[in-house]
N, C-alpha and C. Protein backbone atom coordinates (compact mmCIF):
# COMPACT_ATOMS: atom_id res chain seq x y z
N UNK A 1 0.85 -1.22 0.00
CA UNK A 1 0.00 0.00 0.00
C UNK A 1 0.87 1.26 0.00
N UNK A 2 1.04 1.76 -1.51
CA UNK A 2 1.64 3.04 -1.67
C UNK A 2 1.19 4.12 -1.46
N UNK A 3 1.64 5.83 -1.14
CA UNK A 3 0.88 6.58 -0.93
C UNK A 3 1.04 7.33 -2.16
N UNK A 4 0.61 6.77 -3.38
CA UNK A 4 1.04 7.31 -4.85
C UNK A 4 -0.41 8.45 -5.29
N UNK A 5 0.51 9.39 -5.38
CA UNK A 5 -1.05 10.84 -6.37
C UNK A 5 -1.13 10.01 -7.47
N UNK A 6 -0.46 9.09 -8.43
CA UNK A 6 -1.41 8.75 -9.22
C UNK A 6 -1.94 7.46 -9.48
N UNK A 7 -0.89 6.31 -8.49
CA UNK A 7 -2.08 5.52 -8.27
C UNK A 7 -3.13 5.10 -7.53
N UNK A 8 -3.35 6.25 -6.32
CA UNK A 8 -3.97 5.96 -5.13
C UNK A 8 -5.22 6.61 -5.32
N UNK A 9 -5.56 5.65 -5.56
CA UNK A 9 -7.49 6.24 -6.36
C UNK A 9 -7.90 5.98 -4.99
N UNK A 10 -8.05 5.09 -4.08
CA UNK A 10 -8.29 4.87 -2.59
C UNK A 10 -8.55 5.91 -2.00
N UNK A 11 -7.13 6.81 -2.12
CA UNK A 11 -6.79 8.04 -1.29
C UNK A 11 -7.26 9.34 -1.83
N UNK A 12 -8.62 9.80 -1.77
CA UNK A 12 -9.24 10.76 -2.50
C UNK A 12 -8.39 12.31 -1.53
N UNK A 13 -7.98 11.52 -0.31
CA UNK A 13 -7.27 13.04 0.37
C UNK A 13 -5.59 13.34 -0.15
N UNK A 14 -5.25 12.43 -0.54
CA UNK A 14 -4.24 12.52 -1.04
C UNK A 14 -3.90 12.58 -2.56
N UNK A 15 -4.99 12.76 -2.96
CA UNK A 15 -5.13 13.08 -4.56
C UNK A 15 -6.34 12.98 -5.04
N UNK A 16 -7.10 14.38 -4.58
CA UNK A 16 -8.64 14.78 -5.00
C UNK A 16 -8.86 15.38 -6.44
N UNK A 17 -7.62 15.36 -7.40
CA UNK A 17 -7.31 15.96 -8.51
C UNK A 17 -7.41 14.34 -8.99
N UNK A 18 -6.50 13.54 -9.04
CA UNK A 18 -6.86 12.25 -9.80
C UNK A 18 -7.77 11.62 -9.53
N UNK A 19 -8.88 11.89 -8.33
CA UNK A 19 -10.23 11.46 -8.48
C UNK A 19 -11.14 11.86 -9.36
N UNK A 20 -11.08 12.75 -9.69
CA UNK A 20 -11.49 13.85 -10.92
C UNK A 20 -10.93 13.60 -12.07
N UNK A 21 -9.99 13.23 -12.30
CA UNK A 21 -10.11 12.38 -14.06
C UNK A 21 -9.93 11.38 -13.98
């Protein structure tokens, strides 16, 4: 379990921008 902005679709707090596209 990575804390990756672009693969952590999981982590909407840690990347609320790649939840969005």
């Amino acid at each position: 379990m990575r804390i990756n902005p672009t693969t952590s679709s999981s982590s909407p707090a840690v990347s609320p921008i790649e939840e969005k596209n």
